[in-house]
PDB file of N, CA and C in Angstrom:
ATOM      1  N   UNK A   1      83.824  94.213 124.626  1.00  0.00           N
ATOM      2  CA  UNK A   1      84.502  94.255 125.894  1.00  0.00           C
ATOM      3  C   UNK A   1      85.195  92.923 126.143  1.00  0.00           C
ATOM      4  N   UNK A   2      86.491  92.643 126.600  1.00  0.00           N
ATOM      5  CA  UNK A   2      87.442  91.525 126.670  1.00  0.00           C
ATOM      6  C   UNK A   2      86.835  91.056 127.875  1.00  0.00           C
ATOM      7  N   UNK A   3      85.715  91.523 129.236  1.00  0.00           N
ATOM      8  CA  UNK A   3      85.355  90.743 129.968  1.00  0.00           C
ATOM      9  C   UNK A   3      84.149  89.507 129.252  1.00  0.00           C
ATOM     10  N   UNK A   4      83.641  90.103 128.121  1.00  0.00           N
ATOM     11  CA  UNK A   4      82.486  89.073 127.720  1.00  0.00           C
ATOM     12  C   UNK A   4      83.016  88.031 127.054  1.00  0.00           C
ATOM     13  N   UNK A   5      84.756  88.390 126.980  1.00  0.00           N
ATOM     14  CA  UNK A   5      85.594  86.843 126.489  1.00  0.00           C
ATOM     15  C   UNK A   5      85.856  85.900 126.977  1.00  0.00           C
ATOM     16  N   UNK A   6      86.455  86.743 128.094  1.00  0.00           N
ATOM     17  CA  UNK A   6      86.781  86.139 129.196  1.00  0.00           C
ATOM     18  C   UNK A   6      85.952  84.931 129.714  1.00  0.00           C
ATOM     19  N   UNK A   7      84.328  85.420 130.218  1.00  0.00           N
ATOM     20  CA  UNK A   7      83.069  84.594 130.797  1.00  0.00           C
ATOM     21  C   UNK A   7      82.759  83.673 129.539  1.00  0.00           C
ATOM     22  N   UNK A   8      83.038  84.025 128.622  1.00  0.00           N
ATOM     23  CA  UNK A   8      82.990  82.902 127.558  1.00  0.00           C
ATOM     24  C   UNK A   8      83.619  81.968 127.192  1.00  0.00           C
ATOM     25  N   UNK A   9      84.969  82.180 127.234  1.00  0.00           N
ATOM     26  CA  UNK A   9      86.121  81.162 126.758  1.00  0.00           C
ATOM     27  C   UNK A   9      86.641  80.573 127.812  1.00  0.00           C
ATOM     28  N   UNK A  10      86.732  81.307 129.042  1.00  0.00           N
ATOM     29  CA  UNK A  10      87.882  80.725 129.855  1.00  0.00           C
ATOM     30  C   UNK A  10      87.235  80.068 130.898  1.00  0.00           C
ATOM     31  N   UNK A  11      87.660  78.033 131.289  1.00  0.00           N
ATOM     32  CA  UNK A  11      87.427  77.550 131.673  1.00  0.00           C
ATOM     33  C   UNK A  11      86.773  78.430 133.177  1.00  0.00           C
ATOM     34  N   UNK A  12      85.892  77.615 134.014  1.00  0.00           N
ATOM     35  CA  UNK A  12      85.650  77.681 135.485  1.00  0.00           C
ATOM     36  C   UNK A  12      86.171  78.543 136.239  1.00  0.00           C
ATOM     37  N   UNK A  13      87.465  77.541 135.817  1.00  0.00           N
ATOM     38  CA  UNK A  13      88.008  77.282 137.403  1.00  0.00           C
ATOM     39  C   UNK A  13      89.694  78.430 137.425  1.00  0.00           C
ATOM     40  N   UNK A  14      89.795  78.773 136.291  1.00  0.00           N
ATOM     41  CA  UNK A  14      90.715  79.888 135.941  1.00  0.00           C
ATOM     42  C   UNK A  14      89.651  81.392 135.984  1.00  0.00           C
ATOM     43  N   UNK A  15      88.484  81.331 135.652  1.00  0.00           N
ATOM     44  CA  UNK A  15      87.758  82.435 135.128  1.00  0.00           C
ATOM     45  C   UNK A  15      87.842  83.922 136.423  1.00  0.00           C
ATOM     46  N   UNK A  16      87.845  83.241 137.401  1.00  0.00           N
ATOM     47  CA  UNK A  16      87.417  84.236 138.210  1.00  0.00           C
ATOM     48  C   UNK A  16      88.733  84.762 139.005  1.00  0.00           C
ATOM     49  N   UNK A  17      90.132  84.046 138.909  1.00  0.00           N
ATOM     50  CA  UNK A  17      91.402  84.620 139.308  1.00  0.00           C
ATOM     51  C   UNK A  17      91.680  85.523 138.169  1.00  0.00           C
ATOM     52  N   UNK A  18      91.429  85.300 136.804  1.00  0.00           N
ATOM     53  CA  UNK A  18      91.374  86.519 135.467  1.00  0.00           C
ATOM     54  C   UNK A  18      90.839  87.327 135.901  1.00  0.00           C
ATOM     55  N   UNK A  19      89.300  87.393 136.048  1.00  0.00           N
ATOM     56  CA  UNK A  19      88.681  88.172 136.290  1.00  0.00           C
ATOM     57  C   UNK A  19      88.961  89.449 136.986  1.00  0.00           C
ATOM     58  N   UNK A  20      89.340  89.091 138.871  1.00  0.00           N
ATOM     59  CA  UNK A  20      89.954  89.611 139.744  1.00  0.00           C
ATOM     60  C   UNK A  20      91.153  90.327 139.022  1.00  0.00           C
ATOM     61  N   UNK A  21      92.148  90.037 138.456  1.00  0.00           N
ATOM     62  CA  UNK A  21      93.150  90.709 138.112  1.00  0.00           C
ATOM     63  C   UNK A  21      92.971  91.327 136.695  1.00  0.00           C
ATOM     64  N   UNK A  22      92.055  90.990 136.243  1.00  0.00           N
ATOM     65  CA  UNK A  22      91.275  92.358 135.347  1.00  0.00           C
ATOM     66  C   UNK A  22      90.850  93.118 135.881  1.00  0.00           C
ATOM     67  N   UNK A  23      90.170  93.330 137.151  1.00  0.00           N
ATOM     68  CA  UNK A  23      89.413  94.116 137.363  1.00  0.00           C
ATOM     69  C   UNK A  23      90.805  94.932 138.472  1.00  0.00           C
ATOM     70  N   UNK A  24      91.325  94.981 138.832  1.00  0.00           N
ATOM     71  CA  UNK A  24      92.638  95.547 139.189  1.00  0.00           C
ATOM     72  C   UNK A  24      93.474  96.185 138.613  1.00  0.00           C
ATOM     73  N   UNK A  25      93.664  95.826 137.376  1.00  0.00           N
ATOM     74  CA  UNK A  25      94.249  96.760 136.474  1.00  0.00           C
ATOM     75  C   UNK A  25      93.515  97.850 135.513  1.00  0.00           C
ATOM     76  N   UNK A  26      92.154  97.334 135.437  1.00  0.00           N
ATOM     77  CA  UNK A  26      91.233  98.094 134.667  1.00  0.00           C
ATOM     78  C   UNK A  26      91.134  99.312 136.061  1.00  0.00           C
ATOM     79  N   UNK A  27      91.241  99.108 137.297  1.00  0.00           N
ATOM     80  CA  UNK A  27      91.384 100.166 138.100  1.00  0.00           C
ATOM     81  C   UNK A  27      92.500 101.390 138.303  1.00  0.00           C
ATOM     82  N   UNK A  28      93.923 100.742 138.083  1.00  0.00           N
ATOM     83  CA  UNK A  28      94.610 101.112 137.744  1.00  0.00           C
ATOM     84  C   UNK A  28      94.554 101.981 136.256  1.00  0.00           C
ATOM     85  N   UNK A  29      94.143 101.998 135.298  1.00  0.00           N
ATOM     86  CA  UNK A  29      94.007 102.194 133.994  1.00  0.00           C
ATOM     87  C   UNK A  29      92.873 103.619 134.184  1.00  0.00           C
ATOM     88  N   UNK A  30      91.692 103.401 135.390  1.00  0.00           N
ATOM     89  CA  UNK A  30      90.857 104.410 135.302  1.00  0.00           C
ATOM     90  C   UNK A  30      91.464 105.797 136.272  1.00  0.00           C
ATOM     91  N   UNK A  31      92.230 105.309 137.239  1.00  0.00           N
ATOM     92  CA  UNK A  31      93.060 106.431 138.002  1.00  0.00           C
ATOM     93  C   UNK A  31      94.088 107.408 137.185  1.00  0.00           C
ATOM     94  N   UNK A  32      94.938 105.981 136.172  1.00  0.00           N
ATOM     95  CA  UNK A  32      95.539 106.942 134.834  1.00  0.00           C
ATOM     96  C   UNK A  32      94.818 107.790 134.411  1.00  0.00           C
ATOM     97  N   UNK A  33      94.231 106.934 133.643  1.00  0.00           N
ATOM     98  CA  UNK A  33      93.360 108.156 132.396  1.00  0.00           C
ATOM     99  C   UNK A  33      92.926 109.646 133.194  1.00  0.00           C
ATOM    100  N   UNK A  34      92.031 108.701 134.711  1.00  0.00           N
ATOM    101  CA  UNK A  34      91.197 110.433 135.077  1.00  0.00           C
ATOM    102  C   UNK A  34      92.640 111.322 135.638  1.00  0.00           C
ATOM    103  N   UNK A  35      93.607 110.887 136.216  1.00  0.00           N
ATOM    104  CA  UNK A  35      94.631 112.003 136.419  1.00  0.00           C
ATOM    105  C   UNK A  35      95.311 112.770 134.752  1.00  0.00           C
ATOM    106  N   UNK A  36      95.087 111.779 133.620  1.00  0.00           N
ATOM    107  CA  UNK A  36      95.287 112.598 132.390  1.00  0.00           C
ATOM    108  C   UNK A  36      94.272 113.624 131.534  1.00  0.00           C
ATOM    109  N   UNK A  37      93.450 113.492 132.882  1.00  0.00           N
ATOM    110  CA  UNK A  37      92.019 114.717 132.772  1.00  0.00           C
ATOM    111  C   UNK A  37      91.200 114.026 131.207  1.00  0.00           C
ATOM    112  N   UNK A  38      91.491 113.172 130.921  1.00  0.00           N
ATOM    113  CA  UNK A  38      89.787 112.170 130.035  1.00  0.00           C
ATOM    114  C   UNK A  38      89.128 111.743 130.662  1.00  0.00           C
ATOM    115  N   UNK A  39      88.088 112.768 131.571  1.00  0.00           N
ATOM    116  CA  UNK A  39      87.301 111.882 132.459  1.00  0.00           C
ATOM    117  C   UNK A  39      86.598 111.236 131.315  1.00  0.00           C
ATOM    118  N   UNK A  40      85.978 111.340 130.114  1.00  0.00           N
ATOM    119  CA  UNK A  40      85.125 110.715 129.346  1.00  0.00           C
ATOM    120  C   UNK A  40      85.247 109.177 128.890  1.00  0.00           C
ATOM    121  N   UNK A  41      86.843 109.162 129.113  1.00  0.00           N
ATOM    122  CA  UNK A  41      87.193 107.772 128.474  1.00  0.00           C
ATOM    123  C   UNK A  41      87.307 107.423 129.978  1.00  0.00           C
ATOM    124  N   UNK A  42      87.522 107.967 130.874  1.00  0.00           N
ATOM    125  CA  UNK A  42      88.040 107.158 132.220  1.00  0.00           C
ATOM    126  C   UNK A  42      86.767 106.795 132.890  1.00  0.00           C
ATOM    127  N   UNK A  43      85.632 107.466 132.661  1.00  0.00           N
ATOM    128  CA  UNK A  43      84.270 107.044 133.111  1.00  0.00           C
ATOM    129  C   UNK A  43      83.716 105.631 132.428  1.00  0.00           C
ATOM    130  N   UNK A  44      84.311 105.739 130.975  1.00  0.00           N
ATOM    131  CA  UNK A  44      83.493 104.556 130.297  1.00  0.00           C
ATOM    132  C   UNK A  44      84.138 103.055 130.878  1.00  0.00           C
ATOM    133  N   UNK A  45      85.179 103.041 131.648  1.00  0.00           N
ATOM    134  CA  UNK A  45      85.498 101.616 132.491  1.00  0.00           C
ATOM    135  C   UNK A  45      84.656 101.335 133.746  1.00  0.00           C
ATOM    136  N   UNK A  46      83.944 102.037 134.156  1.00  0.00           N
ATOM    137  CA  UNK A  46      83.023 101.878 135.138  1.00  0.00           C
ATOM    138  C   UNK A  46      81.657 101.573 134.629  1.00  0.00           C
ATOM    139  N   UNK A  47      81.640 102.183 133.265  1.00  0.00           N
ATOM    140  CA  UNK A  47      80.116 101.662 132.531  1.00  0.00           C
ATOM    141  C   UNK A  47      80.482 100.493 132.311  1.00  0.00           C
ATOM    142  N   UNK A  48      81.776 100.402 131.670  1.00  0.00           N
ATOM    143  CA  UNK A  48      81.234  98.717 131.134  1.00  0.00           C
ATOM    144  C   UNK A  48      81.172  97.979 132.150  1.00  0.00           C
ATOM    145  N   UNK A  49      81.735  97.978 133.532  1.00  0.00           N
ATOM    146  CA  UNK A  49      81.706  96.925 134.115  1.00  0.00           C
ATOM    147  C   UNK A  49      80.470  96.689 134.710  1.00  0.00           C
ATOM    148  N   UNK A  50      79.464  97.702 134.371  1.00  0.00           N
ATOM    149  CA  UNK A  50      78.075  97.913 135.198  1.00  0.00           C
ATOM    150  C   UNK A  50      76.981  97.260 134.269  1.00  0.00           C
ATOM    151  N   UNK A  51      77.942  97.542 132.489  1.00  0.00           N
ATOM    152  CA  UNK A  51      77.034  96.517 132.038  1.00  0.00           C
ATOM    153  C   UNK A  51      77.076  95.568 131.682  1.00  0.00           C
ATOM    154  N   UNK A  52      78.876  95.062 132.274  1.00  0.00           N
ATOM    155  CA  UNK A  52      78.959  93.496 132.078  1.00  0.00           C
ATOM    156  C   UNK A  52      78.122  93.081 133.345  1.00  0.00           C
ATOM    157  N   UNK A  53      77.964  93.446 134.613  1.00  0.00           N
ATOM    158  CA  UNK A  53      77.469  93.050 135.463  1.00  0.00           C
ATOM    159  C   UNK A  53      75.925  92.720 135.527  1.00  0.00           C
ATOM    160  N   UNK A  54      75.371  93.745 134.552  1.00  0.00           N
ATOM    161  CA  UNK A  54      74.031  93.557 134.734  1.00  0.00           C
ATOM    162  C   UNK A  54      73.838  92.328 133.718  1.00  0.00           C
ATOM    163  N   UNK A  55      74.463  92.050 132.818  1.00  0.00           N
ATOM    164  CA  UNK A  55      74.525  91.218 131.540  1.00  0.00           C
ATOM    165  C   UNK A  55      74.974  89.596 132.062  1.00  0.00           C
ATOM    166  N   UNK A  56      75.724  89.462 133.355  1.00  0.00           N
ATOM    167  CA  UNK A  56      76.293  88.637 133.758  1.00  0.00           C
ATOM    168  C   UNK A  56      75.371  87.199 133.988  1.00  0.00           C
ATOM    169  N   UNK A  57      74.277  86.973 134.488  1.00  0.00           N
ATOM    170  CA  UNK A  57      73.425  85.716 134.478  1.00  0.00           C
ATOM    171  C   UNK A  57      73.104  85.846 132.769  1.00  0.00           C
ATOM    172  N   UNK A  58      72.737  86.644 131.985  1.00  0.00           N
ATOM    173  CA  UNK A  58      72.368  85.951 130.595  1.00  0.00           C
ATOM    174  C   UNK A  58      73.182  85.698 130.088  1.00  0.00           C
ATOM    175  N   UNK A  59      74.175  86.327 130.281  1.00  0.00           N
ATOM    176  CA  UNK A  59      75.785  85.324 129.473  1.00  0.00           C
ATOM    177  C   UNK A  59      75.861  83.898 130.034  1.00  0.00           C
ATOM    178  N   UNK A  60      75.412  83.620 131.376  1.00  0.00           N
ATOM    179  CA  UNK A  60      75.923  82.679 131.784  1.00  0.00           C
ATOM    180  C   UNK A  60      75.495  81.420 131.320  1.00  0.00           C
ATOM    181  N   UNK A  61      74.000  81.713 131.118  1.00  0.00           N
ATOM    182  CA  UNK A  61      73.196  80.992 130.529  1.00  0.00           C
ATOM    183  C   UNK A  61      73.684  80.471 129.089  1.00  0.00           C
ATOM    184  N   UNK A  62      74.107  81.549 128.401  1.00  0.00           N
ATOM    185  CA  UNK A  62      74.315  80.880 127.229  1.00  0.00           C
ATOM    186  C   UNK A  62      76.082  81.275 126.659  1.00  0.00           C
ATOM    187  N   UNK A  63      76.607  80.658 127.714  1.00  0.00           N
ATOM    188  CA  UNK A  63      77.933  80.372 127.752  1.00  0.00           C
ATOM    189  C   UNK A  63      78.362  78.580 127.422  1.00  0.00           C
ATOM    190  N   UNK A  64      79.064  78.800 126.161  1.00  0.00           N
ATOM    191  CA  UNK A  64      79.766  77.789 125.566  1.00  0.00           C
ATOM    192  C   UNK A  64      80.515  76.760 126.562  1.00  0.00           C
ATOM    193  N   UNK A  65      80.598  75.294 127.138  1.00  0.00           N
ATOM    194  CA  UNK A  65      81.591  75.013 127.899  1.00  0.00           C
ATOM    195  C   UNK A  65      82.753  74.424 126.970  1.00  0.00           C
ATOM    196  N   UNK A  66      83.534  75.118 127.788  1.00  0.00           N
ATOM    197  CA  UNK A  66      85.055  74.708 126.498  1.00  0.00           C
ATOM    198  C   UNK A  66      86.140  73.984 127.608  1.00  0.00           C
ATOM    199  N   UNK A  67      86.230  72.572 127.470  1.00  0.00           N
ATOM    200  CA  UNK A  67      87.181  71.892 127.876  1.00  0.00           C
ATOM    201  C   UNK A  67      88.511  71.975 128.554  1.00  0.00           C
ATOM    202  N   UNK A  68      89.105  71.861 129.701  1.00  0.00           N
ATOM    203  CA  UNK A  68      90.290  73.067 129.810  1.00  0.00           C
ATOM    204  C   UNK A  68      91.806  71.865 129.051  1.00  0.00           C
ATOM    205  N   UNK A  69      91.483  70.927 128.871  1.00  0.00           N
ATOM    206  CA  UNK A  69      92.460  69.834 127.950  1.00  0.00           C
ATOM    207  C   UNK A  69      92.573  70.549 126.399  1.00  0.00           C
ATOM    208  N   UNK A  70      91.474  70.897 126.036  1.00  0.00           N
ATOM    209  CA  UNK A  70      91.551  71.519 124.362  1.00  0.00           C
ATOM    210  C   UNK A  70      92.386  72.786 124.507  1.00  0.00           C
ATOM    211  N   UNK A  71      92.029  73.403 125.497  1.00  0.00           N
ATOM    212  CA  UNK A  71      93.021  74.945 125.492  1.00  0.00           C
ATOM    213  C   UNK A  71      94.635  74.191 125.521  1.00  0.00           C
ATOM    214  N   UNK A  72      94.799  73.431 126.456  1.00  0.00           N
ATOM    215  CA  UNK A  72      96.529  72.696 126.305  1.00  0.00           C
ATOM    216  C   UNK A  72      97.083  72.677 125.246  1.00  0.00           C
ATOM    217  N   UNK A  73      96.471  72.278 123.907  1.00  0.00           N
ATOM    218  CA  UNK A  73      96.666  72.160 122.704  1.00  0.00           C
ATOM    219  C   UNK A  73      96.730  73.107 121.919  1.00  0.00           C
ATOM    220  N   UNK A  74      95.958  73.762 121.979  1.00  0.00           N
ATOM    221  CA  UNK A  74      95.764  75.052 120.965  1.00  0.00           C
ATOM    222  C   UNK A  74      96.904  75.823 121.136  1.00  0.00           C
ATOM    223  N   UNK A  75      97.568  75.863 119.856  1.00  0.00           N
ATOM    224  CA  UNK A  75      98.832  76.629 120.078  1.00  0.00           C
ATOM    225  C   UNK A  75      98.845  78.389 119.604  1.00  0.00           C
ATOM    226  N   UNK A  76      97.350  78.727 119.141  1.00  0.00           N
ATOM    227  CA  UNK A  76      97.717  80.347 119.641  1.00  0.00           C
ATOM    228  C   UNK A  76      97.029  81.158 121.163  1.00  0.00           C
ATOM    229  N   UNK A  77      97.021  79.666 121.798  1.00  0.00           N
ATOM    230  CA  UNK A  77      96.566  80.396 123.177  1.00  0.00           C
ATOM    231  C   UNK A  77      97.429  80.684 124.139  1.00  0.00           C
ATOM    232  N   UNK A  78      97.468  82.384 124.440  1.00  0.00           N
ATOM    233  CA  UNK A  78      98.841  82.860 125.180  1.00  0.00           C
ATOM    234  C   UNK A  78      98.379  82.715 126.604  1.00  0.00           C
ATOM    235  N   UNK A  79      99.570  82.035 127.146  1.00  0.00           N
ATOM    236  CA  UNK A  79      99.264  81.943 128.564  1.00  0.00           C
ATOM    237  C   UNK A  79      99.328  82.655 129.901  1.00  0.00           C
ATOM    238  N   UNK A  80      99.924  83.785 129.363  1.00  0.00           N
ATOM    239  CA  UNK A  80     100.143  84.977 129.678  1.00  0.00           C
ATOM    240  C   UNK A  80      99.139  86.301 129.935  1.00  0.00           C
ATOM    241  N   UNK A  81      99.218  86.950 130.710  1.00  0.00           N
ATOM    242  CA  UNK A  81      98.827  88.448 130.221  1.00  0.00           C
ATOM    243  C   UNK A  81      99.606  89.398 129.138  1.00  0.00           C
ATOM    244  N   UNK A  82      98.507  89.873 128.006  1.00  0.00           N
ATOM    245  CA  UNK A  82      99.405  90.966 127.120  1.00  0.00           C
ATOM    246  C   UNK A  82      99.443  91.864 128.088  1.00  0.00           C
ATOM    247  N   UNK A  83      99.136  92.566 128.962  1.00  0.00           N
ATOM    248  CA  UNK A  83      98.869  93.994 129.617  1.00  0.00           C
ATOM    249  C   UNK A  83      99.811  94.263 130.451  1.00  0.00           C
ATOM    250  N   UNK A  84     100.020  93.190 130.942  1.00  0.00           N
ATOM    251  CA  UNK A  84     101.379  92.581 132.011  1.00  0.00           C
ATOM    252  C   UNK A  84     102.373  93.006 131.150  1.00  0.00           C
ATOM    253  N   UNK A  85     102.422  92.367 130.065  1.00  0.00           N
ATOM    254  CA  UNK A  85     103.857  92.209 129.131  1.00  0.00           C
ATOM    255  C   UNK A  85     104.248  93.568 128.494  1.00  0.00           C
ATOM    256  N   UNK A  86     102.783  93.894 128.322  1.00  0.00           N
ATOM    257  CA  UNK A  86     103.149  95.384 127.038  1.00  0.00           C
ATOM    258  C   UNK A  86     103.727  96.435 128.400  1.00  0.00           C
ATOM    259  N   UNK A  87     102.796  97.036 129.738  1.00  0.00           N
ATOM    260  CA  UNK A  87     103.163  97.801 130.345  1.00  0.00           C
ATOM    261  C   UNK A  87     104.451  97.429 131.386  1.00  0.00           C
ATOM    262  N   UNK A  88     104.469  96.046 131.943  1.00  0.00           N
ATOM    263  CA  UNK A  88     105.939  95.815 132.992  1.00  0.00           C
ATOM    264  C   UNK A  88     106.777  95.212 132.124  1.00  0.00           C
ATOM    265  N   UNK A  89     106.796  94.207 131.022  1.00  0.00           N
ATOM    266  CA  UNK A  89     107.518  93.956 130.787  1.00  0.00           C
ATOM    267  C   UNK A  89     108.222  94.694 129.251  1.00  0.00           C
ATOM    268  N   UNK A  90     107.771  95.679 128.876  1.00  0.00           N
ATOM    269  CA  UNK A  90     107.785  96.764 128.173  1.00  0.00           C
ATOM    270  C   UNK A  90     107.911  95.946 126.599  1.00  0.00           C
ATOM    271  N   UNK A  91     107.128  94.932 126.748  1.00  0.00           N
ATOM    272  CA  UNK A  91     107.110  94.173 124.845  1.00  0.00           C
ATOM    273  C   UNK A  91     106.100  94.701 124.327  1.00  0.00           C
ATOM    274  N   UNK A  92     105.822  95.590 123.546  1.00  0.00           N
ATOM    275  CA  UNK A  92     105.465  96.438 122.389  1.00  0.00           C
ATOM    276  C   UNK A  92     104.443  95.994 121.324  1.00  0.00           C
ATOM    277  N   UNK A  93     105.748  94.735 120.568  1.00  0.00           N
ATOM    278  CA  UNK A  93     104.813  94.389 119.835  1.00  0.00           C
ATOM    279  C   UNK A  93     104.604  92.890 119.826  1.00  0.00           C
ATOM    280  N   UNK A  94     103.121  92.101 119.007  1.00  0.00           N
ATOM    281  CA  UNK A  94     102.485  91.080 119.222  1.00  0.00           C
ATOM    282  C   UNK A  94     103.830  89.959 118.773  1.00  0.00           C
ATOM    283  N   UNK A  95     104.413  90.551 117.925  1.00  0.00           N
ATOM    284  CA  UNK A  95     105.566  88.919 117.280  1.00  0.00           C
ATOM    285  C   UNK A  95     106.755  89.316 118.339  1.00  0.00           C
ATOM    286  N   UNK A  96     106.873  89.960 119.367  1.00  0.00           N
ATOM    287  CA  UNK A  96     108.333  89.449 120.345  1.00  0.00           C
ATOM    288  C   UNK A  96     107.420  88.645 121.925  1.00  0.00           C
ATOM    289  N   UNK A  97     106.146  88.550 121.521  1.00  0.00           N
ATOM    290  CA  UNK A  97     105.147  87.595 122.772  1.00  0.00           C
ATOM    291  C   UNK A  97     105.676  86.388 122.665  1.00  0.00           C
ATOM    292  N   UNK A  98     106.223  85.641 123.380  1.00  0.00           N
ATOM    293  CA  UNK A  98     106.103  84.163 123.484  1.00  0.00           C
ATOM    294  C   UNK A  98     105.225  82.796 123.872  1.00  0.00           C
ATOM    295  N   UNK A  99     105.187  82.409 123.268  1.00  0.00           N
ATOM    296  CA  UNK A  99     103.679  81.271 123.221  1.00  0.00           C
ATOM    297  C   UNK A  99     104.309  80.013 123.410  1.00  0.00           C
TER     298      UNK A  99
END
């Protein structure tokens, strides 16, 4: 699940404005699916978030702290949303992303 990346990699103080706007579109995403009648796949976004939630203090515990100066540097870190890009801004594929 890309939320247990998220609580892992991404600094503090960014983590929880991601978060929020993950969890907004993953809402969006479950209204799709269940109006495309998969309730099966459209149910499983409500599990995971029930078991990132329950999972949420033992991650926290043993969550890596990663510097937010080292991310500046790292040049395959997109600063962007893909989800943003692939569905509004209609880019497709990973080599027309800009970094």
């Amino acid at each position: 699940n890309n939320l247990y990346i998220i609580e892992k990699n991404i600094p503090k103080y960014k983590r929880n404005k991601i978060k929020f706007v993950r969890f907004f579109l993953d809402q969006i995403a479950f209204v799709k699916i269940l109006f495309q009648g998969n309730f099966k796949e459209a149910f499983s976004i409500p599990k995971a978030y029930i078991h990132f939630w329950k999972n949420a203090k033992k991650m926290g515990k043993q969550r890596k702290i990663i510097k937010p100066k080292a991310l500046k540097y790292f040049k395959a870190y997109y600063n962007r949303s893909i989800v943003v890009d692939y569905y509004l801004r209609k880019i497709k594929t990973f080599d027309k992303l800009k970094f």
